[in-house]
C-alpha atoms as a PDB file:
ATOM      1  CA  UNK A   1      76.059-212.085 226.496  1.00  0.00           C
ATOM      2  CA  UNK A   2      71.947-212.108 227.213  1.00  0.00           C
ATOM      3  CA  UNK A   3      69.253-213.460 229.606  1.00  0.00           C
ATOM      4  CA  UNK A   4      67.413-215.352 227.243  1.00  0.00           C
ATOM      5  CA  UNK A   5      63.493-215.491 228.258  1.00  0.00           C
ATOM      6  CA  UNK A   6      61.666-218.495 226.690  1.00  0.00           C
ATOM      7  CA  UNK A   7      57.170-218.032 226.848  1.00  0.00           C
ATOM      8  CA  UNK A   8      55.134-221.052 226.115  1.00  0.00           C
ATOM      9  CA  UNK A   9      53.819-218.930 222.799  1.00  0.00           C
ATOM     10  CA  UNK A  10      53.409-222.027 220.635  1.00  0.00           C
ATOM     11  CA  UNK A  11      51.520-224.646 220.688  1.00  0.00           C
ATOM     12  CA  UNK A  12      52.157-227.196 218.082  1.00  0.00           C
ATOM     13  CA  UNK A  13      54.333-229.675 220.383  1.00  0.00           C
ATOM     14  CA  UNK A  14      52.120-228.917 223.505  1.00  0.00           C
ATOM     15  CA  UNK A  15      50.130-231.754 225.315  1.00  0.00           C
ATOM     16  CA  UNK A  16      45.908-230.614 225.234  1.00  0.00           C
ATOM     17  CA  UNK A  17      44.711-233.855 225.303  1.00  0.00           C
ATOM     18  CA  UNK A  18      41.735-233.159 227.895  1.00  0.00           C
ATOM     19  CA  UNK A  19      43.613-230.438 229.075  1.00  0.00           C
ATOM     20  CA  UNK A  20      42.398-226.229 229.824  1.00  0.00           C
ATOM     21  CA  UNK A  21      44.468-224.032 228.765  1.00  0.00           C
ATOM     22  CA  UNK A  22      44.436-220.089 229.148  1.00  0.00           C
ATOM     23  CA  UNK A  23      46.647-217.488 227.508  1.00  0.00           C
ATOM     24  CA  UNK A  24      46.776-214.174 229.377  1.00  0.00           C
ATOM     25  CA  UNK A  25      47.814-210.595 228.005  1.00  0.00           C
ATOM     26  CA  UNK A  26      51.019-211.259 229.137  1.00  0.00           C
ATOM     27  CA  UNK A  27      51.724-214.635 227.623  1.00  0.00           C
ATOM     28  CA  UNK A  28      51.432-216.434 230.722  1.00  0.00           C
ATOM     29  CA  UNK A  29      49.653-220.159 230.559  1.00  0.00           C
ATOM     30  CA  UNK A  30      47.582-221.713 233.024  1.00  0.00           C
ATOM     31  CA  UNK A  31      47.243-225.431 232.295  1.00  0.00           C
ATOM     32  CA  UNK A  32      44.942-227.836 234.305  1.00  0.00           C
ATOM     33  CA  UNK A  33      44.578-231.526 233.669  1.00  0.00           C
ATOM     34  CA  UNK A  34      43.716-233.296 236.724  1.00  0.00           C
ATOM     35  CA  UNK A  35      44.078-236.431 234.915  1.00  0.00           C
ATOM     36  CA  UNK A  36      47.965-235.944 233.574  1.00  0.00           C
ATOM     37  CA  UNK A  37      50.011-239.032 233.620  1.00  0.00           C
ATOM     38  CA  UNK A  38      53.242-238.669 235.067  1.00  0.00           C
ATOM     39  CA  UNK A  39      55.778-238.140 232.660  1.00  0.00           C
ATOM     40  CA  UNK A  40      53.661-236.269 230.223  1.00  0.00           C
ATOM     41  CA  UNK A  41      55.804-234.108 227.618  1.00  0.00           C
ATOM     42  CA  UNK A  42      53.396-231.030 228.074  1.00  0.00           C
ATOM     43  CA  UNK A  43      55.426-228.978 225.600  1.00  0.00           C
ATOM     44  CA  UNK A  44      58.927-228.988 223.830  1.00  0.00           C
ATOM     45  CA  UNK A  45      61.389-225.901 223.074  1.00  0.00           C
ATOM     46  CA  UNK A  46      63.695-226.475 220.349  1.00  0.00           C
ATOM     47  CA  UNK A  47      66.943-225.462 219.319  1.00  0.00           C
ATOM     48  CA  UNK A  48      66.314-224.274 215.138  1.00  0.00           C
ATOM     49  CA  UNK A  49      69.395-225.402 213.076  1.00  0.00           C
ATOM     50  CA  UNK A  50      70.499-222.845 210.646  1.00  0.00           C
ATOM     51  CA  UNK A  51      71.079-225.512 208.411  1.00  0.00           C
ATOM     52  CA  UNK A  52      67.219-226.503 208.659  1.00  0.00           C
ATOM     53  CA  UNK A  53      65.332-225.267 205.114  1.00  0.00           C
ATOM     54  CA  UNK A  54      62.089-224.845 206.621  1.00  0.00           C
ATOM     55  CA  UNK A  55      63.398-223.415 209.941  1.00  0.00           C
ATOM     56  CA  UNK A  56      60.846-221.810 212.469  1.00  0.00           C
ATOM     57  CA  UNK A  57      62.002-218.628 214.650  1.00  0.00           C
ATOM     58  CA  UNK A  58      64.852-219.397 217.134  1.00  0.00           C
ATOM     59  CA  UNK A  59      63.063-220.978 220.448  1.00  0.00           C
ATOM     60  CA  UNK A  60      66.054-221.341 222.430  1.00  0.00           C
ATOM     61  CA  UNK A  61      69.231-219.841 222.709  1.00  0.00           C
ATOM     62  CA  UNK A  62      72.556-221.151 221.123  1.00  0.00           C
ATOM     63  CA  UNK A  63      75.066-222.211 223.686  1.00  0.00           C
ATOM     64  CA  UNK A  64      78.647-222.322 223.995  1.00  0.00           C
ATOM     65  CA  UNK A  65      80.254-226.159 224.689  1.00  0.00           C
ATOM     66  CA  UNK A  66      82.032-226.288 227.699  1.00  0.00           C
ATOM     67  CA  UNK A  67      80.044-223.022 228.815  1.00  0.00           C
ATOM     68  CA  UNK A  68      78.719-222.994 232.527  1.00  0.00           C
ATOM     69  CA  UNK A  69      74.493-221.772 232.455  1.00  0.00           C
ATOM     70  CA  UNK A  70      72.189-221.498 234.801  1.00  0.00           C
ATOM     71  CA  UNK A  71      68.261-222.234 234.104  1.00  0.00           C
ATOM     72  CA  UNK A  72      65.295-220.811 235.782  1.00  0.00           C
ATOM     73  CA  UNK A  73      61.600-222.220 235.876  1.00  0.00           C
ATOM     74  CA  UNK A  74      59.053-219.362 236.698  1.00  0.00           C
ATOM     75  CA  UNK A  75      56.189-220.999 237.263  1.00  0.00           C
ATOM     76  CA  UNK A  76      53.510-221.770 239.813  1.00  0.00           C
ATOM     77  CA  UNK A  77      52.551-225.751 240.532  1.00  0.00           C
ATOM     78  CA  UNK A  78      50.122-227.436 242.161  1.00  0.00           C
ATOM     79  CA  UNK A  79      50.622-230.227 243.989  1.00  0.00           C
ATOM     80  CA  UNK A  80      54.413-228.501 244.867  1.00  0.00           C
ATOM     81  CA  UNK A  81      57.085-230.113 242.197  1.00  0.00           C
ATOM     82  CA  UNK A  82      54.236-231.288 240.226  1.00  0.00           C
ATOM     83  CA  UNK A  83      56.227-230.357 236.841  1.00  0.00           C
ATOM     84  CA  UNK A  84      59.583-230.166 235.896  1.00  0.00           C
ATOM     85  CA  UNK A  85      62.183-229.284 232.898  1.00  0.00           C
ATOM     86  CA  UNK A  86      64.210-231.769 231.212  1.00  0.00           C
ATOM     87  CA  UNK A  87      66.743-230.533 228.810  1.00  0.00           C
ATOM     88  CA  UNK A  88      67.753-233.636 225.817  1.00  0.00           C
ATOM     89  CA  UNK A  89      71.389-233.310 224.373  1.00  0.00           C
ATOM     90  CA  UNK A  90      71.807-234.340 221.048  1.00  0.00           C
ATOM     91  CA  UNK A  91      75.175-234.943 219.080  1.00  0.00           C
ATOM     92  CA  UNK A  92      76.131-233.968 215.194  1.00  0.00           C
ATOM     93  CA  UNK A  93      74.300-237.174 214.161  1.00  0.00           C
ATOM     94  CA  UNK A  94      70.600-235.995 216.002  1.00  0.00           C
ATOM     95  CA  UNK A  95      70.916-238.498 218.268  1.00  0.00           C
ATOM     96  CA  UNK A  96      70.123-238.086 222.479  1.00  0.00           C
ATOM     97  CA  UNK A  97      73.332-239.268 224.567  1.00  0.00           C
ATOM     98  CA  UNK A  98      72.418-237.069 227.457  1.00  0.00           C
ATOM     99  CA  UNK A  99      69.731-235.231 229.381  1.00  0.00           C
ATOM    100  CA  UNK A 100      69.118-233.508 232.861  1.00  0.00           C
ATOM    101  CA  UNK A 101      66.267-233.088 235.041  1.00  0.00           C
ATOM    102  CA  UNK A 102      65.830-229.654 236.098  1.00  0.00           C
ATOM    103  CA  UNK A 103      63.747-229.993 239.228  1.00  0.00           C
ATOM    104  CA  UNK A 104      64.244-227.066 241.311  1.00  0.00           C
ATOM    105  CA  UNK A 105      63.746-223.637 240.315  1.00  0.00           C
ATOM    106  CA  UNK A 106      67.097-223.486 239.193  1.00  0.00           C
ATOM    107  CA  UNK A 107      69.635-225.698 237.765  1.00  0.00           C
ATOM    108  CA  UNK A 108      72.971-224.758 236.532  1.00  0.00           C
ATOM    109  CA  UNK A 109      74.271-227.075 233.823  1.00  0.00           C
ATOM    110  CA  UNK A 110      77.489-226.816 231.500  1.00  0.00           C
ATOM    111  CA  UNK A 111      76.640-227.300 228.192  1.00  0.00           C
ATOM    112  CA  UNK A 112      78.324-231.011 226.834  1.00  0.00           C
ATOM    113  CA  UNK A 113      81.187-230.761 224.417  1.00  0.00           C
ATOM    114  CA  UNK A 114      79.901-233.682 222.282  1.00  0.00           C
ATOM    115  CA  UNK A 115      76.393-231.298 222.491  1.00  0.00           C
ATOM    116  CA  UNK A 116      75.475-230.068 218.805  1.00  0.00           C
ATOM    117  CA  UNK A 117      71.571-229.028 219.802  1.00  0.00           C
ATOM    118  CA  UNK A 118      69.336-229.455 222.786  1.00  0.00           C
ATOM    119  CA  UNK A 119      65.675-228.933 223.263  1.00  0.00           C
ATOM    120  CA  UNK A 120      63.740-227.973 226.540  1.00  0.00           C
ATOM    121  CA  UNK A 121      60.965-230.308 227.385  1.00  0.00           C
ATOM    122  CA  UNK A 122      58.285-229.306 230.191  1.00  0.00           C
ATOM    123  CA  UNK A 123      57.555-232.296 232.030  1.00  0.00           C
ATOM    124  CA  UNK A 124      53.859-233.415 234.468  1.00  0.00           C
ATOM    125  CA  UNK A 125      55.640-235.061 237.516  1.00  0.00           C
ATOM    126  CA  UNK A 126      52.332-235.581 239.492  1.00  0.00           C
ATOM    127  CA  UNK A 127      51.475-232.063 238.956  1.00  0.00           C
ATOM    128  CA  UNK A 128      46.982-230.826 238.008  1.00  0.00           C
ATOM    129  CA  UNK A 129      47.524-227.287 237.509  1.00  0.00           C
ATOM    130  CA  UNK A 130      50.187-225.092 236.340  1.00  0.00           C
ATOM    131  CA  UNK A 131      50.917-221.406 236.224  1.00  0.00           C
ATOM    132  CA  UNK A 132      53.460-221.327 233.443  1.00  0.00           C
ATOM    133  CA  UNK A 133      55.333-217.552 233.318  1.00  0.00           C
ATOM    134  CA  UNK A 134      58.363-218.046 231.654  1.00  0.00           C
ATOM    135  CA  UNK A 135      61.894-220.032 231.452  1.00  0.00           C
ATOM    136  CA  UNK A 136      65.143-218.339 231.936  1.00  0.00           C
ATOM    137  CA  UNK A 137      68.501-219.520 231.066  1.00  0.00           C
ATOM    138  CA  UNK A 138      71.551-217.075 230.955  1.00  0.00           C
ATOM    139  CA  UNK A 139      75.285-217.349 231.731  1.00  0.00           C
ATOM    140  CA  UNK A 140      75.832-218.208 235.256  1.00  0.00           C
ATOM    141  CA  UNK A 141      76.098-215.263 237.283  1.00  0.00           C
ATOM    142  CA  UNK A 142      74.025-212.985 234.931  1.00  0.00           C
ATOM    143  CA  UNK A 143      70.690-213.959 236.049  1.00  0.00           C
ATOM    144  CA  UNK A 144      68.496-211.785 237.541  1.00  0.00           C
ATOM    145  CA  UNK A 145      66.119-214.709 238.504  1.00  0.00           C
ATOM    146  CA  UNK A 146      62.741-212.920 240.053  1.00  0.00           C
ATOM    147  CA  UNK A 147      64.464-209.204 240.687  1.00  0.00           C
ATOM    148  CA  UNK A 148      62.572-206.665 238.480  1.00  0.00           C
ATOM    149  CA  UNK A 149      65.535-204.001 238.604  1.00  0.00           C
ATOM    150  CA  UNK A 150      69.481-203.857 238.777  1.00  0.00           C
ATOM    151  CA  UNK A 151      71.605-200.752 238.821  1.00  0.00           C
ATOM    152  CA  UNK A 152      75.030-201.113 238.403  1.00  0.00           C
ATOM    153  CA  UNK A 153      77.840-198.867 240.741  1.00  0.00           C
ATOM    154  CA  UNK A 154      78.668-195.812 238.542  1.00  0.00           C
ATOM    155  CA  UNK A 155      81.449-196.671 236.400  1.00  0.00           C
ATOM    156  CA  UNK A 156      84.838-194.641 235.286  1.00  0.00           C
ATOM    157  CA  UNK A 157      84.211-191.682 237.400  1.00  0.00           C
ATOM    158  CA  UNK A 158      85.618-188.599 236.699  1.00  0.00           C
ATOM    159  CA  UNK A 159      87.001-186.070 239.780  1.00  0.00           C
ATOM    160  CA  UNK A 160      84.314-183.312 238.852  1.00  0.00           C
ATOM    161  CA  UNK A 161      81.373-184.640 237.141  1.00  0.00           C
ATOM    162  CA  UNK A 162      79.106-182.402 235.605  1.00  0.00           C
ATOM    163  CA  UNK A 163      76.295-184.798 234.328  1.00  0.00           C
ATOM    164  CA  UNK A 164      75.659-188.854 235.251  1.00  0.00           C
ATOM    165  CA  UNK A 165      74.931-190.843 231.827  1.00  0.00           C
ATOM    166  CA  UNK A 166      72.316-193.142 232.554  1.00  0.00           C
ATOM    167  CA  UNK A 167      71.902-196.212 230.023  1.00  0.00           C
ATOM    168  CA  UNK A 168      68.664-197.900 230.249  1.00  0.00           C
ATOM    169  CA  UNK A 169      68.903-201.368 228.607  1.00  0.00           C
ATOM    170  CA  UNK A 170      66.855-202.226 226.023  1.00  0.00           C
ATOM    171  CA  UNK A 171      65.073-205.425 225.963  1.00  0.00           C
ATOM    172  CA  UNK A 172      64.802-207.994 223.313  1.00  0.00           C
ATOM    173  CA  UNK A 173      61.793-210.153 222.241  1.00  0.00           C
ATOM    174  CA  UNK A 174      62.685-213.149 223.901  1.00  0.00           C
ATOM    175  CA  UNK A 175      65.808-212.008 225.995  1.00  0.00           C
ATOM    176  CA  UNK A 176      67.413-209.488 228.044  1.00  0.00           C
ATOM    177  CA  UNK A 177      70.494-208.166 226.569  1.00  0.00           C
ATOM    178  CA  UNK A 178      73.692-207.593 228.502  1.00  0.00           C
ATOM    179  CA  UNK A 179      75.867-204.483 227.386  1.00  0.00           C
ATOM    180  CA  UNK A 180      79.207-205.336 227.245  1.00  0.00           C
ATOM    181  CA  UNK A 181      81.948-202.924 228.529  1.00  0.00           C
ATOM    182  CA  UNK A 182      84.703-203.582 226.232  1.00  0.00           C
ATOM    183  CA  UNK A 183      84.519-201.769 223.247  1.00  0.00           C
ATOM    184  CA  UNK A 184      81.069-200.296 224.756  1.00  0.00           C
ATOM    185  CA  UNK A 185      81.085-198.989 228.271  1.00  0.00           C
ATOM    186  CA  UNK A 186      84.603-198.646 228.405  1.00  0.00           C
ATOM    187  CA  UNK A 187      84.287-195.422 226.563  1.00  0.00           C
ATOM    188  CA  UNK A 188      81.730-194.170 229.068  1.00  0.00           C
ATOM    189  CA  UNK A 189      82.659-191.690 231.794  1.00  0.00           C
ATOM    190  CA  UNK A 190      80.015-191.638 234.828  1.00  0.00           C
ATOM    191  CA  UNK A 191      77.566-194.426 233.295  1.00  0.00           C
ATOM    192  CA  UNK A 192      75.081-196.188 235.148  1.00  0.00           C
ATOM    193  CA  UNK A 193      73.618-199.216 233.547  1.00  0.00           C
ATOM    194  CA  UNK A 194      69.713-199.988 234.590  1.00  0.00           C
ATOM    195  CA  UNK A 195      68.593-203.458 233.521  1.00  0.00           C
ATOM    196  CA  UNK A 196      65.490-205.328 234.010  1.00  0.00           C
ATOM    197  CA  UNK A 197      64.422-209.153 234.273  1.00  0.00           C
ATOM    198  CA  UNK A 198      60.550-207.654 233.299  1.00  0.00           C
ATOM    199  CA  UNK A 199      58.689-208.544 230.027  1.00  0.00           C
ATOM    200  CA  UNK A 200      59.576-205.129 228.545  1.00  0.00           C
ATOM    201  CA  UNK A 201      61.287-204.147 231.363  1.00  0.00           C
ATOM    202  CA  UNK A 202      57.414-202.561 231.842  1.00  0.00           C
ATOM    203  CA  UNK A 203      59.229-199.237 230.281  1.00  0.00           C
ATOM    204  CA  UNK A 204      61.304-198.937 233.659  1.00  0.00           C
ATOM    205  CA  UNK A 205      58.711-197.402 235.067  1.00  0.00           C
ATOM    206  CA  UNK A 206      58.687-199.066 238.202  1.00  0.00           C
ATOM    207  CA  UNK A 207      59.477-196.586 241.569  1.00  0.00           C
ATOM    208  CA  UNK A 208      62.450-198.390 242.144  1.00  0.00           C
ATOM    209  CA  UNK A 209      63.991-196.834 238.722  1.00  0.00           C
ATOM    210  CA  UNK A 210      62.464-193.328 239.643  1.00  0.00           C
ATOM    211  CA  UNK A 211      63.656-193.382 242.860  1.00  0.00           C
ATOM    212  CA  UNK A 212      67.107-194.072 241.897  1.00  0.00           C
ATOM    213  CA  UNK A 213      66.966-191.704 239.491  1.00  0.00           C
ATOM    214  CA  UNK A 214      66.146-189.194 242.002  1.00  0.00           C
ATOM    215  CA  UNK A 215      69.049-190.044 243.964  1.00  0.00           C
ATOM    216  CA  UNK A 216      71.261-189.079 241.135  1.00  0.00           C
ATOM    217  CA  UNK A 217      69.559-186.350 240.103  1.00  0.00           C
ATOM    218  CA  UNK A 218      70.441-184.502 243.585  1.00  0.00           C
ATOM    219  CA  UNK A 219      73.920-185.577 242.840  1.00  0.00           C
ATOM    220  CA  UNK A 220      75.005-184.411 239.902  1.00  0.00           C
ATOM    221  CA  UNK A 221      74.168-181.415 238.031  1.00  0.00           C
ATOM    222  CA  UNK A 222      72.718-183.406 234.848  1.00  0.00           C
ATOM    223  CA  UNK A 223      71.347-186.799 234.158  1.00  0.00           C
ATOM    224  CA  UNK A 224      71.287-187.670 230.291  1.00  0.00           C
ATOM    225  CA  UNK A 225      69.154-190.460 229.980  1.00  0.00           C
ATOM    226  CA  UNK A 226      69.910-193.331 227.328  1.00  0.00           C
ATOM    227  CA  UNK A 227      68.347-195.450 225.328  1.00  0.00           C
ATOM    228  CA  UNK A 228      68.860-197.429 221.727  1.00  0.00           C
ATOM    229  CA  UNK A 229      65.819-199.216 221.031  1.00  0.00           C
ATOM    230  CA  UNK A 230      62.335-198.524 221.054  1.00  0.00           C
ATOM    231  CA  UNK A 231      61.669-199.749 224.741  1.00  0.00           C
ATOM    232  CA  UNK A 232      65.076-197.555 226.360  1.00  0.00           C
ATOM    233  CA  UNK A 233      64.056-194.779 224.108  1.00  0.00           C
ATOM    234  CA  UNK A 234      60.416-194.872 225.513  1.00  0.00           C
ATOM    235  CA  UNK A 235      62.254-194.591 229.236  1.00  0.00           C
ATOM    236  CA  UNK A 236      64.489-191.984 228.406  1.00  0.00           C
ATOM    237  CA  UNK A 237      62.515-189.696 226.947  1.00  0.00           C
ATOM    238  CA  UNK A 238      59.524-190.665 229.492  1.00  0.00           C
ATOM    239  CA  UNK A 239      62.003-189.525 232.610  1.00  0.00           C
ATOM    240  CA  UNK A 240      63.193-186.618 230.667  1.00  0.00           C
ATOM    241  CA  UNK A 241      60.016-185.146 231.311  1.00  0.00           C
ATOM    242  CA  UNK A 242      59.893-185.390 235.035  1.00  0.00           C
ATOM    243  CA  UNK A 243      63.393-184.119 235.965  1.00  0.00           C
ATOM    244  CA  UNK A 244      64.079-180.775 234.987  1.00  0.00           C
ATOM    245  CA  UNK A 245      68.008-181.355 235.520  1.00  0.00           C
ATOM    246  CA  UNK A 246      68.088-183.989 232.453  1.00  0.00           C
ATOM    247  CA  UNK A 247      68.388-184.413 229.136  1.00  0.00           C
ATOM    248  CA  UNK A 248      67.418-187.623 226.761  1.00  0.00           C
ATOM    249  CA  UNK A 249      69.526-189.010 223.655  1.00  0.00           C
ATOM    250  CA  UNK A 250      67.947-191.629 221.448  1.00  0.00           C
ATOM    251  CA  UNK A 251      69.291-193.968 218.740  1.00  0.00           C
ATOM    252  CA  UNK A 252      67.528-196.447 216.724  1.00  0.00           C
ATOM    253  CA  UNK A 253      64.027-196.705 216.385  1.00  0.00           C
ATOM    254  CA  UNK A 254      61.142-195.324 218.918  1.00  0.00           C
ATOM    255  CA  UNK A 255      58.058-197.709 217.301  1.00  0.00           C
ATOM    256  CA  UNK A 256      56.564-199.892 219.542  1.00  0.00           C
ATOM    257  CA  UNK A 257      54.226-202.529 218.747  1.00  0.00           C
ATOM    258  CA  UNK A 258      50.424-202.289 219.445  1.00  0.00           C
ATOM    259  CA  UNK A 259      50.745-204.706 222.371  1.00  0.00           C
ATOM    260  CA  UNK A 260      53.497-202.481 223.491  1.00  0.00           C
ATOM    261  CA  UNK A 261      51.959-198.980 222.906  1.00  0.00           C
ATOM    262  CA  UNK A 262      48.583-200.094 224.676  1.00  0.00           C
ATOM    263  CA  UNK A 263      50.926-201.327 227.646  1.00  0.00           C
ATOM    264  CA  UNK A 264      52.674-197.985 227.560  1.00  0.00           C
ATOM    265  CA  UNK A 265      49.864-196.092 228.178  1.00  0.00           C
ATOM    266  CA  UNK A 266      48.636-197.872 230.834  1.00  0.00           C
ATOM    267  CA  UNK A 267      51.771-198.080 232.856  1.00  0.00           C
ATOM    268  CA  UNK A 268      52.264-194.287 232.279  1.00  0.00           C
ATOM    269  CA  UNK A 269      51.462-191.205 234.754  1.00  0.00           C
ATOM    270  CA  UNK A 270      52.402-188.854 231.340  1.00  0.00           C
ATOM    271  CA  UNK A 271      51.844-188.161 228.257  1.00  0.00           C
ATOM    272  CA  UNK A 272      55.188-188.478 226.164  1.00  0.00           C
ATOM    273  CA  UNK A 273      55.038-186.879 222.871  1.00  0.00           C
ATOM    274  CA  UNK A 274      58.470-188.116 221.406  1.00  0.00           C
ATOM    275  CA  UNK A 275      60.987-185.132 219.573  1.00  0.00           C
ATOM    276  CA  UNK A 276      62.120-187.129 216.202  1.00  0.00           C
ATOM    277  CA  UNK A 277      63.970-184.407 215.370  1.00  0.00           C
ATOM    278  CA  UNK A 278      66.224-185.285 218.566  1.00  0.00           C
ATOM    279  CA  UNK A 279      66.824-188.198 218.057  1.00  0.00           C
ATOM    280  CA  UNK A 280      70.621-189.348 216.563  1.00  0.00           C
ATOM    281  CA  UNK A 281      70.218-191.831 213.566  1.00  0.00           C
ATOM    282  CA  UNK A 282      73.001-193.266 212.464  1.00  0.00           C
ATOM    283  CA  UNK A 283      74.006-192.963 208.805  1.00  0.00           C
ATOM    284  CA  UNK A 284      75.579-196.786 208.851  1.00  0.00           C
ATOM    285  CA  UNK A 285      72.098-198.368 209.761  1.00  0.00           C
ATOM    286  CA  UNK A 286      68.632-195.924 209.315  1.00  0.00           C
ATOM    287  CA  UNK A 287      65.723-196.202 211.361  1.00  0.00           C
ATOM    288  CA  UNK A 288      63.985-198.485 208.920  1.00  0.00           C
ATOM    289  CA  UNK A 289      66.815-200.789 208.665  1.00  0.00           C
ATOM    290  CA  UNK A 290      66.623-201.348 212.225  1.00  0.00           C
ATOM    291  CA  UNK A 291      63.330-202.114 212.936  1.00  0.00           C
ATOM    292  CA  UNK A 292      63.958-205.209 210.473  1.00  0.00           C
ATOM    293  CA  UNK A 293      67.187-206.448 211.906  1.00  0.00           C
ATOM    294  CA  UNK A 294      66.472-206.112 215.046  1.00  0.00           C
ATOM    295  CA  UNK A 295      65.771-210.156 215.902  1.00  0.00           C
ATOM    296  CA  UNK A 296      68.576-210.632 214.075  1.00  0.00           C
ATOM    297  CA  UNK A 297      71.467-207.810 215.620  1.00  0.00           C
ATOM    298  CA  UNK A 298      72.211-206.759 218.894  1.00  0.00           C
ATOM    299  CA  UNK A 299      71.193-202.651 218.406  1.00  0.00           C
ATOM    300  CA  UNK A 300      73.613-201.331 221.625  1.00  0.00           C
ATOM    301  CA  UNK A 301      76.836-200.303 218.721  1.00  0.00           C
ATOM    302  CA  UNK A 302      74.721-197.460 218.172  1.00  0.00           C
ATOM    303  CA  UNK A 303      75.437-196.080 221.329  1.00  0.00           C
ATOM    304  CA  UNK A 304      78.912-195.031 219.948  1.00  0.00           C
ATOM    305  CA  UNK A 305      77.318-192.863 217.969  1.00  0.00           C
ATOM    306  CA  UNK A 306      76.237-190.937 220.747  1.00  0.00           C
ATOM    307  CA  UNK A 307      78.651-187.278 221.861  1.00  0.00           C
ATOM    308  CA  UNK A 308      79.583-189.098 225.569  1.00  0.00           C
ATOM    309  CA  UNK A 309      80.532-192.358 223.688  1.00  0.00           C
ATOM    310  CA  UNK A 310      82.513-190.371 221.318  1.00  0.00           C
ATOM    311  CA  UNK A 311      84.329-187.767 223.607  1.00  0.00           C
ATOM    312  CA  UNK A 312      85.560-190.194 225.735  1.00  0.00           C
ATOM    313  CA  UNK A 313      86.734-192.740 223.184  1.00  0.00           C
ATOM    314  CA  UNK A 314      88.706-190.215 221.507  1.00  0.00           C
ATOM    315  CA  UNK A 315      90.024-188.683 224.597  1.00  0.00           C
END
């Protein structure tokens, strides 16, 4: 299961008829047209087809029929419900036989059986200026909405611990992954899961996060600090540094982007020279392979390549 995140990052179905529009670093629009009809399509999300030849990356996510979601607008309007969403169901034949106004902040929705694609359309309802930050939609009860961090209870606790394994989650392009226990966490004695509704999670290096790690810290003997992407990794090995009671293990590839990197190093108190000799790379898929199926494959089975994962799964 994810949180998928959808940015306005494209701009060949957007409405800029007479319109400004400004992009900031962190793929937020602000849109101002003081002359907007209501009604105006500003800009449509669609669902790619995998049967489509000429298919562009996935904009939305695929959704189960029958399946109850929940979607969130994060955005600022002026005048107040100035813009809204619309999502347009279409059946096996392409053709619209439903759609729903989103018009609050957020809307849950089940997906239509007779539903074979859908496309999000952001809609002027009245509305001059906008403060577009992202959509949301996610399985309902996942959502984190607006809260930057979640930690969950620890899990599977043995009677005398002697470290706390700490999983940070590692965030996808466009969505926030959920681990799943079965076959995952399930094999994980004293795990605490730390998620993030951020762009990037901003590294988990938000006090929150430190001071929860803190907490645990003066608990148990040992934190070992997870991560199994190049975001988690960053986190792990970032907080590694700063307790002396820890230890970091990192699968899967520690290469951020540029964006990324230059975001790093602002966001950062320390310098983090990363150990590739400690890191665990899985024989089944190499660092290199990785980094190109990422989009494509959910990274978090390389956890269970990891000594905890192991130990406990064959215990």
């Amino acid at each position: 299961m994810t949180k998928n995140f959808i940015k306005w990052d494209n701009f060949a179905n957007s409405f800029l008829y007479g319109s400004k529009v400004m992009v900031n670093q962190e793929g937020e629009v602000d849109f101002e047209n003081r002359f907007l009809p209501a009604g105006t399509v500003l800009n449509t999300w669609h669902q790619s087809s995998p049967y489509q030849a000429n298919r562009q990356l996935v904009q939305l996510p695929y959704l189960k029929k029958g399946h109850r979601y929940q979607i969130i607008s994060e955005m600022e309007v002026h005048p107040a419900a100035g813009f809204c969403l619309r999502l347009n169901f279409y059946n096996q034949q392409n053709e619209q036989f439903d759609f729903l106004m989103a018009e609050k902040s957020e809307t849950t929705f089940i997906y239509p059986e007779e539903a074979a694609s859908y496309e999000v359309q952001l809609v002027a309802t009245g509305g001059e200026k906008l403060h577009f930050k992202r959509i949301e939609i996610a399985d309902l009860g996942l959502s984190l909405g607006k809260k930057a961090y979640s930690f969950s209870p620890v899990f599977n606790p043995s009677e005398n611990p002697q470290a706390v394994n700490v999983v940070f989650t590692e965030p996808g392009l466009n969505y926030q992954a959920v681990l799943p226990y079965e076959g995952v966490l399930e094999h994980l004695h004293d795990g605490v899961v730390v998620d993030s509704s951020l762009q990037d999670a901003d590294f988990y290096l938000g006090r929150t996060v430190r001071d929860k790690l803190t907490e645990l810290a003066q608990k148990y003997p040992q934190l070992n600090l997870i991560g199994y992407g190049p975001i988690s990794n960053r986190a792990a090995a970032h907080y590694q540094i700063l307790f002396a009671n820890s230890q970091k293990y990192l699968v899967g590839t520690t290469q951020l982007n540029s964006r990324q990197e230059a975001k790093y190093q602002e966001l950062s108190e320390v310098k983090l020279i990363l150990d590739y000799q400690a890191q665990v790379s899985p024989t089944r898929l190499a660092t290199h392979e990785l980094a190109l199926t990422e989009k494509l494959l959910e990274s978090w089975p390389l956890l269970l390549e990891l000594p905890m994962f192991k130990e406990a799964k064959n215990g």
